[in-house]
N, C-alpha and C. Protein backbone atom coordinates (compact mmCIF):
# COMPACT_ATOMS: atom_id res chain seq x y z
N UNK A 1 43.51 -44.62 -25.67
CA UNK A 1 42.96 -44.93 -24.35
C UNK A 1 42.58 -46.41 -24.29
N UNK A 2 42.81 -47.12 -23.19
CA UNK A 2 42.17 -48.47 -22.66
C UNK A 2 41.03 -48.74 -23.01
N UNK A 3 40.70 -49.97 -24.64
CA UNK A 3 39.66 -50.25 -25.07
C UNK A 3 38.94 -49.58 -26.29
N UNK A 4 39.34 -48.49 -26.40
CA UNK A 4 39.41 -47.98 -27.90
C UNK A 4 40.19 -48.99 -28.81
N UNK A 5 39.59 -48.77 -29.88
CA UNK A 5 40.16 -49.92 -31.24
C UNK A 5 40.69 -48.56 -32.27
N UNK A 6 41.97 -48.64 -32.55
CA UNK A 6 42.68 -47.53 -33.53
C UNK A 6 42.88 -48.46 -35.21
N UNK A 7 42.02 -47.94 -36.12
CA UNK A 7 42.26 -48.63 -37.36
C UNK A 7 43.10 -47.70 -37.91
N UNK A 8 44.53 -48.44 -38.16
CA UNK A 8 45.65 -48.10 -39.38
C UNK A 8 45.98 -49.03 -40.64
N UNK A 9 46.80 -48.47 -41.05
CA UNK A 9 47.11 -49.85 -42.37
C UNK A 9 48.60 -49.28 -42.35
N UNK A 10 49.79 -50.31 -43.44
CA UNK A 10 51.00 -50.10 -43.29
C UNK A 10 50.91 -49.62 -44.55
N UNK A 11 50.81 -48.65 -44.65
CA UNK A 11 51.06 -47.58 -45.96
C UNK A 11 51.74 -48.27 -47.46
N UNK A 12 52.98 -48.34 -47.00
CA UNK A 12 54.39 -48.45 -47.54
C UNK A 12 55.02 -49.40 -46.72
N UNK A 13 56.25 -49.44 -47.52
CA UNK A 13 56.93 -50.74 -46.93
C UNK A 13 57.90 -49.70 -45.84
N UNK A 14 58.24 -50.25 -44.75
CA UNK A 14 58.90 -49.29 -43.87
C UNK A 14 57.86 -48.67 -42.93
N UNK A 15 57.08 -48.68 -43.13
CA UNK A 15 55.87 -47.95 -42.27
C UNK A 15 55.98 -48.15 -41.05
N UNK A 16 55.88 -47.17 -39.98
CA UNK A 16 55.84 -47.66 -38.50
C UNK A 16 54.86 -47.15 -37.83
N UNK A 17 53.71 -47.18 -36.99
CA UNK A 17 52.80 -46.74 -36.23
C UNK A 17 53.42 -46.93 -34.92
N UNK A 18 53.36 -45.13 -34.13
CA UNK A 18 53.29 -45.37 -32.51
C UNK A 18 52.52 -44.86 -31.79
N UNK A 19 52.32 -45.18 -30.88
CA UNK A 19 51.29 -45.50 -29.93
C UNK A 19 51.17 -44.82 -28.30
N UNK A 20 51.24 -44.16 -27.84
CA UNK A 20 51.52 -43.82 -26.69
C UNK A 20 50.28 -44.37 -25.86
N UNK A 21 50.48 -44.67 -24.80
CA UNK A 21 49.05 -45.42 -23.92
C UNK A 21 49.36 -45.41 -22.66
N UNK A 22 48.28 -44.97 -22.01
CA UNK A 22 48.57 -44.53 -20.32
C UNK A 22 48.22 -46.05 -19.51
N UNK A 23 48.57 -46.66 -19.02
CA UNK A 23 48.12 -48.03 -18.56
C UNK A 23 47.32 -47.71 -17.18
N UNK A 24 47.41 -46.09 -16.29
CA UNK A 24 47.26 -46.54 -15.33
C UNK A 24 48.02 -47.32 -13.99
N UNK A 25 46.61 -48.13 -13.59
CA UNK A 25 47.23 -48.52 -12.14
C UNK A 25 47.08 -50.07 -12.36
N UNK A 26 46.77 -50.64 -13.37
CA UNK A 26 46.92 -51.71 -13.86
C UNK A 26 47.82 -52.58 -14.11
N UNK A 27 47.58 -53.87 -13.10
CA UNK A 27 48.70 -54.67 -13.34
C UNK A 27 49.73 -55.88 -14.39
N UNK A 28 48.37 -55.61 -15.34
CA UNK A 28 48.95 -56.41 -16.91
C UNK A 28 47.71 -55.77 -17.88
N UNK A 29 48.26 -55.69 -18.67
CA UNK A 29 47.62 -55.23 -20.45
C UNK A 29 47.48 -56.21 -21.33
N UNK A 30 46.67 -55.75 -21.98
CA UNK A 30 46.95 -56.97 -23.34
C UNK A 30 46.89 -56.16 -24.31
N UNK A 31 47.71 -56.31 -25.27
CA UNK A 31 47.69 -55.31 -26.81
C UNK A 31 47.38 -56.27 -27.75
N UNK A 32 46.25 -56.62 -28.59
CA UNK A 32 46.01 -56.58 -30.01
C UNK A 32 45.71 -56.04 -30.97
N UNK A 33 46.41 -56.43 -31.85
CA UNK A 33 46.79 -55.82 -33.24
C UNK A 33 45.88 -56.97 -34.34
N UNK A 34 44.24 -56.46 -34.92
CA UNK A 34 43.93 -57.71 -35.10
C UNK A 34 44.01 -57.07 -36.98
N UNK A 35 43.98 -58.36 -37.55
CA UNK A 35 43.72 -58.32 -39.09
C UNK A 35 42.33 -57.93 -39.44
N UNK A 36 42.50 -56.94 -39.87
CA UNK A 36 40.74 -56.44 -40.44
C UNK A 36 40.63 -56.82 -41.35
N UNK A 37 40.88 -56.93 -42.88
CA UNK A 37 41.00 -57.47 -43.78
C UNK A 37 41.29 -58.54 -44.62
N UNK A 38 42.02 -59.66 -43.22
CA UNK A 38 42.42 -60.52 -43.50
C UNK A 38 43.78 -60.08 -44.13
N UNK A 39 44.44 -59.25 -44.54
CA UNK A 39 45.76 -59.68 -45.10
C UNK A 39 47.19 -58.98 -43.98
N UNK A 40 46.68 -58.37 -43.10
CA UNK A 40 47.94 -57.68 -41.77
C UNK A 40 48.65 -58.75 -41.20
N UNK A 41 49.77 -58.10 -41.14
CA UNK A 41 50.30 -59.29 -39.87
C UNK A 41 51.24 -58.66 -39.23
N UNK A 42 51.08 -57.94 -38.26
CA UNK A 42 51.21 -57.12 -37.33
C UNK A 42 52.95 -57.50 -36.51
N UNK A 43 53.90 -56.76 -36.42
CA UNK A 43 54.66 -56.71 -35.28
C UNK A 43 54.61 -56.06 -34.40
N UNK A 44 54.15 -56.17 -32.80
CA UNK A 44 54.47 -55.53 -31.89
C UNK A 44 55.34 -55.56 -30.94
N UNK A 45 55.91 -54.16 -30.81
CA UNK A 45 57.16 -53.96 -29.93
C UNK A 45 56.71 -52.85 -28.86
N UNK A 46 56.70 -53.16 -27.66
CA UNK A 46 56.11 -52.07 -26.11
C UNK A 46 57.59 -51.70 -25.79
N UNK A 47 57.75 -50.21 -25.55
CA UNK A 47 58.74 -49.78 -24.97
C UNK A 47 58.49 -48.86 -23.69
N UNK A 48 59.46 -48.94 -22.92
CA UNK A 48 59.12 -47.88 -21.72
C UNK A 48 59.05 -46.27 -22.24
N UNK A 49 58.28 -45.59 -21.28
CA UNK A 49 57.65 -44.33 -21.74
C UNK A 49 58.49 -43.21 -22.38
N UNK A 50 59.64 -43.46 -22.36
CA UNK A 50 60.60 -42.88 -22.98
C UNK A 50 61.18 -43.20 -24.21
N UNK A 51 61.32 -44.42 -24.25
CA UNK A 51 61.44 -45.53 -25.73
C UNK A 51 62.89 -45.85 -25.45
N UNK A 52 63.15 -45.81 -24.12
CA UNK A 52 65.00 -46.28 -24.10
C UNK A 52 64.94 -47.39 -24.27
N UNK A 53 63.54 -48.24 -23.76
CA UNK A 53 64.02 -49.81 -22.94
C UNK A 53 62.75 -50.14 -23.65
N UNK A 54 63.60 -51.24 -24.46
CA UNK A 54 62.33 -52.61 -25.08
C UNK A 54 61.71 -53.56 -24.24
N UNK A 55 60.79 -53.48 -23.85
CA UNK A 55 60.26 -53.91 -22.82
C UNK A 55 59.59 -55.77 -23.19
N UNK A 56 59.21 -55.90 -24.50
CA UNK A 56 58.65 -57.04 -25.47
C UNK A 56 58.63 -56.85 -26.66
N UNK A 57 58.39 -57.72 -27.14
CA UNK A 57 58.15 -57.61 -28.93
C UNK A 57 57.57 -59.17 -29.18
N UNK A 58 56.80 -59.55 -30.26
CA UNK A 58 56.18 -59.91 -30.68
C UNK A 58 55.60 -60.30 -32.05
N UNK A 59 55.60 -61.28 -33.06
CA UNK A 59 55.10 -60.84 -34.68
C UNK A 59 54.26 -61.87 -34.96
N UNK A 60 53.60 -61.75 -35.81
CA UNK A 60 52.22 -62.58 -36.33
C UNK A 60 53.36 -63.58 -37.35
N UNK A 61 52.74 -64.46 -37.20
CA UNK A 61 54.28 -65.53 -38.17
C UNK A 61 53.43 -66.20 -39.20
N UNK A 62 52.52 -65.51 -39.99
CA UNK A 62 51.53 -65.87 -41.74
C UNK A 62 50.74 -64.05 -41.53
N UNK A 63 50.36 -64.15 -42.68
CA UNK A 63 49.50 -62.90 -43.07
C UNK A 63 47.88 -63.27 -42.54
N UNK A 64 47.24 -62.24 -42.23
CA UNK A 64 45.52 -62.43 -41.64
C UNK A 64 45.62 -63.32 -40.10
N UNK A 65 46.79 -63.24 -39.63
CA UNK A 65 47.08 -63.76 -37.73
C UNK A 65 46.40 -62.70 -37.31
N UNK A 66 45.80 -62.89 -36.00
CA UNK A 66 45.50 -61.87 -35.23
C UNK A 66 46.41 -61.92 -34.21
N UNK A 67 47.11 -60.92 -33.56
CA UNK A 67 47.86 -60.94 -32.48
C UNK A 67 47.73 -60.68 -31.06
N UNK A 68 48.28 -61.46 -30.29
CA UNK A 68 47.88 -61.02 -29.03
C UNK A 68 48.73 -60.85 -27.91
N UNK A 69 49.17 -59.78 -27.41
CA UNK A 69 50.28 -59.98 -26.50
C UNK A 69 49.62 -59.45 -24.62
N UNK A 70 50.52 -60.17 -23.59
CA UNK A 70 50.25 -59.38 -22.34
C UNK A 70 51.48 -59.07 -22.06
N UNK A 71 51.29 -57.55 -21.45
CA UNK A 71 52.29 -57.38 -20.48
C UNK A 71 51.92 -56.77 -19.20
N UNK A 72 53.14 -57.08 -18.24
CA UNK A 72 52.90 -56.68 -16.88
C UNK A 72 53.46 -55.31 -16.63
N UNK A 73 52.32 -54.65 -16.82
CA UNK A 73 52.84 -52.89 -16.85
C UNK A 73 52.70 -52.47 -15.16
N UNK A 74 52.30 -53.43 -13.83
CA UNK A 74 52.79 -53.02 -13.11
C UNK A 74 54.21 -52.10 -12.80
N UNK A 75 53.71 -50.41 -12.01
CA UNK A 75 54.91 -50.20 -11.77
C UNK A 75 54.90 -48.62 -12.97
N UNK A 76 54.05 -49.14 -13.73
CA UNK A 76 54.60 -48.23 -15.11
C UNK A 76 52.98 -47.27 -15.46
N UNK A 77 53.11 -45.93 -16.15
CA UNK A 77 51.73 -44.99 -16.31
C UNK A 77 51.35 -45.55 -17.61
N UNK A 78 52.88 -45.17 -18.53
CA UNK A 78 52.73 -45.43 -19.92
C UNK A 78 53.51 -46.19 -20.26
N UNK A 79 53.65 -46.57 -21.58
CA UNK A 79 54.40 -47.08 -22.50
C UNK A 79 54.05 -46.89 -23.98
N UNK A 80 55.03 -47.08 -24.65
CA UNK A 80 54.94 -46.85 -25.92
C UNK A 80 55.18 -48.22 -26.56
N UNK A 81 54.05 -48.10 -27.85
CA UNK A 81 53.69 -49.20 -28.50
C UNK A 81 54.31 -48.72 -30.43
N UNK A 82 55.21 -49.71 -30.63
CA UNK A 82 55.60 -49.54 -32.18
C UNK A 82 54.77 -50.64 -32.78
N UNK A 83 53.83 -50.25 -33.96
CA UNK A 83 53.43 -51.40 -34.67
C UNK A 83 53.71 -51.14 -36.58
N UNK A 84 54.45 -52.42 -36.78
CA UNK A 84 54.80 -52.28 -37.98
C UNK A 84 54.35 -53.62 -38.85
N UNK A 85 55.08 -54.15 -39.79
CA UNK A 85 54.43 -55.00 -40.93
C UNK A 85 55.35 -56.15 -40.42
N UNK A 86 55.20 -57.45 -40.18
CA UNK A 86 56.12 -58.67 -39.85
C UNK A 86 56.58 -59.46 -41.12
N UNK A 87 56.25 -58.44 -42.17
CA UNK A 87 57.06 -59.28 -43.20
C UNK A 87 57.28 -57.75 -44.29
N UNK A 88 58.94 -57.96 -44.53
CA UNK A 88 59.00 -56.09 -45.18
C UNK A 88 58.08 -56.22 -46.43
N UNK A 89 57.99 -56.89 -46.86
CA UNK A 89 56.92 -57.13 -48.52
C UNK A 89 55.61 -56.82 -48.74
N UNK A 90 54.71 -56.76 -47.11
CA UNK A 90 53.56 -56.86 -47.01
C UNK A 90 53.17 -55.12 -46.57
N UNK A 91 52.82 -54.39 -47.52
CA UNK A 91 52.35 -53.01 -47.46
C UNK A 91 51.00 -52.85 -48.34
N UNK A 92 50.26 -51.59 -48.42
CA UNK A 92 49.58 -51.51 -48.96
C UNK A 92 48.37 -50.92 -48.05
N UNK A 93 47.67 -50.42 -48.73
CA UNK A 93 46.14 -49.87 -48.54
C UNK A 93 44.87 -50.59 -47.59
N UNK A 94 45.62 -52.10 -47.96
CA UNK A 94 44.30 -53.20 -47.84
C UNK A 94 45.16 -53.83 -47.00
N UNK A 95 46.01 -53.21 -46.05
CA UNK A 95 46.71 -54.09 -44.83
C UNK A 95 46.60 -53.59 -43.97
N UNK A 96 45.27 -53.55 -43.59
CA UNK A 96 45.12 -53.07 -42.10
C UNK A 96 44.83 -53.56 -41.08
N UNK A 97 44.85 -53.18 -40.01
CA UNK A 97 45.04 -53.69 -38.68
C UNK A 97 44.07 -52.56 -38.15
N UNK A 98 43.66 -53.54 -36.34
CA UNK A 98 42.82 -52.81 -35.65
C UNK A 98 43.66 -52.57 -34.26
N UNK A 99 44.10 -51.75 -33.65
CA UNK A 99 44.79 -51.72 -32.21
C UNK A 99 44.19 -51.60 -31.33
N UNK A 100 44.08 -52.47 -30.32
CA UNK A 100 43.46 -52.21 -29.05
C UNK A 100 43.81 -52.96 -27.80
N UNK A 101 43.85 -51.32 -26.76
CA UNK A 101 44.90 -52.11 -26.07
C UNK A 101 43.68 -52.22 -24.28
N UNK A 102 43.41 -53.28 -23.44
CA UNK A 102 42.20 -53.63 -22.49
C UNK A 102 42.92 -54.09 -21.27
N UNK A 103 42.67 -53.54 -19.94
CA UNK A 103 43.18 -53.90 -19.22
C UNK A 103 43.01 -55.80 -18.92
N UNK A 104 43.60 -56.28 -18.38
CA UNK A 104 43.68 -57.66 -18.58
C UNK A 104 44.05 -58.72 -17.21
N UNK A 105 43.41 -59.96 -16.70
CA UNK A 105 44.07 -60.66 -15.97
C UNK A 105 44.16 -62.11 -15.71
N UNK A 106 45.63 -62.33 -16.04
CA UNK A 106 46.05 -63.77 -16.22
C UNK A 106 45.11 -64.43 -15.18
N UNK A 107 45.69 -66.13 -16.21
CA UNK A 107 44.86 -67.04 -15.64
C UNK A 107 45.49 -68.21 -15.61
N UNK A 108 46.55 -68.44 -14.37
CA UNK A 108 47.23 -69.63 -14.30
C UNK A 108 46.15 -70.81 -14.28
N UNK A 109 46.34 -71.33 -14.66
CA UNK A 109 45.74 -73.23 -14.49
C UNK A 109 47.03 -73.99 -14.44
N UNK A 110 46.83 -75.38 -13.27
CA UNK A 110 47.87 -76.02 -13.20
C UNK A 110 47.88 -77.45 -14.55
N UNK A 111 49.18 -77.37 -14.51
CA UNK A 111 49.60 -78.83 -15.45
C UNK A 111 49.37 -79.73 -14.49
N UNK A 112 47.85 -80.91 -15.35
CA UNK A 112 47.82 -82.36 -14.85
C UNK A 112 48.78 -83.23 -16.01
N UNK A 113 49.64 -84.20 -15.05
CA UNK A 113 49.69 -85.07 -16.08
C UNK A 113 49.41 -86.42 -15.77
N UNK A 114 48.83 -87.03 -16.67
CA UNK A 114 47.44 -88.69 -16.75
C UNK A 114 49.07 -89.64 -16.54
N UNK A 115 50.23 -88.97 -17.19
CA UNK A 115 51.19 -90.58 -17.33
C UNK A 115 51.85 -90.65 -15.92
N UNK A 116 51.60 -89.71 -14.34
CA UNK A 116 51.90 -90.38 -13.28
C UNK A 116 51.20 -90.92 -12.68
């Protein structure tokens, strides 16, 4: 559910966690996948509620990143969330991650630039 924090770890190498999550009537999400331990480094991939259509993906690019993604789930109830290890080597007990996924809303700011 929206705002619950789900603690997993990547078991084994190969490990995949999924996720099913109702978004609602909400017009963008944000999913993080944060390092609890300092040593996770999370890939996330959102698929439509069926899992035909990859909707984003995402990977922490060093170990102990916290990740952060938005998407615009306008339009959509659910989606499904795959979270796995962004490097195949990095498994174990003590690689865990926290999931949590909060409704969310962007925040354009415009580009000044000083050199015109």
């Amino acid at each position: 559910s929206l705002g619950s924090q789900y603690q997993r770890n990547v078991c084994g190498q190969g490990d995949v966690d999924w996720f099913r999550v109702s978004v609602g009537k909400h017009e963008h999400i944000q999913i993080r996948a944060d390092s609890l331990d300092g040593g996770a480094a999370a890939k996330i991939s959102v698929y439509s509620a069926d899992g035909s259509i990859l909707l984003m993906s995402k990977a922490a690019t060093w170990p102990g990143q916290h990740l952060a993604v938005v998407l615009p789930a306008e339009g959509r109830e659910q989606v499904l969330i795959k979270v796995e290890s962004a490097f195949p080597n990095l498994s174990g007990s003590a690689v865990r991650y926290g999931l949590k996924v909060e409704k969310t809303y962007p925040l354009y700011l415009p580009k000044i630039d000083k050199n015109k």
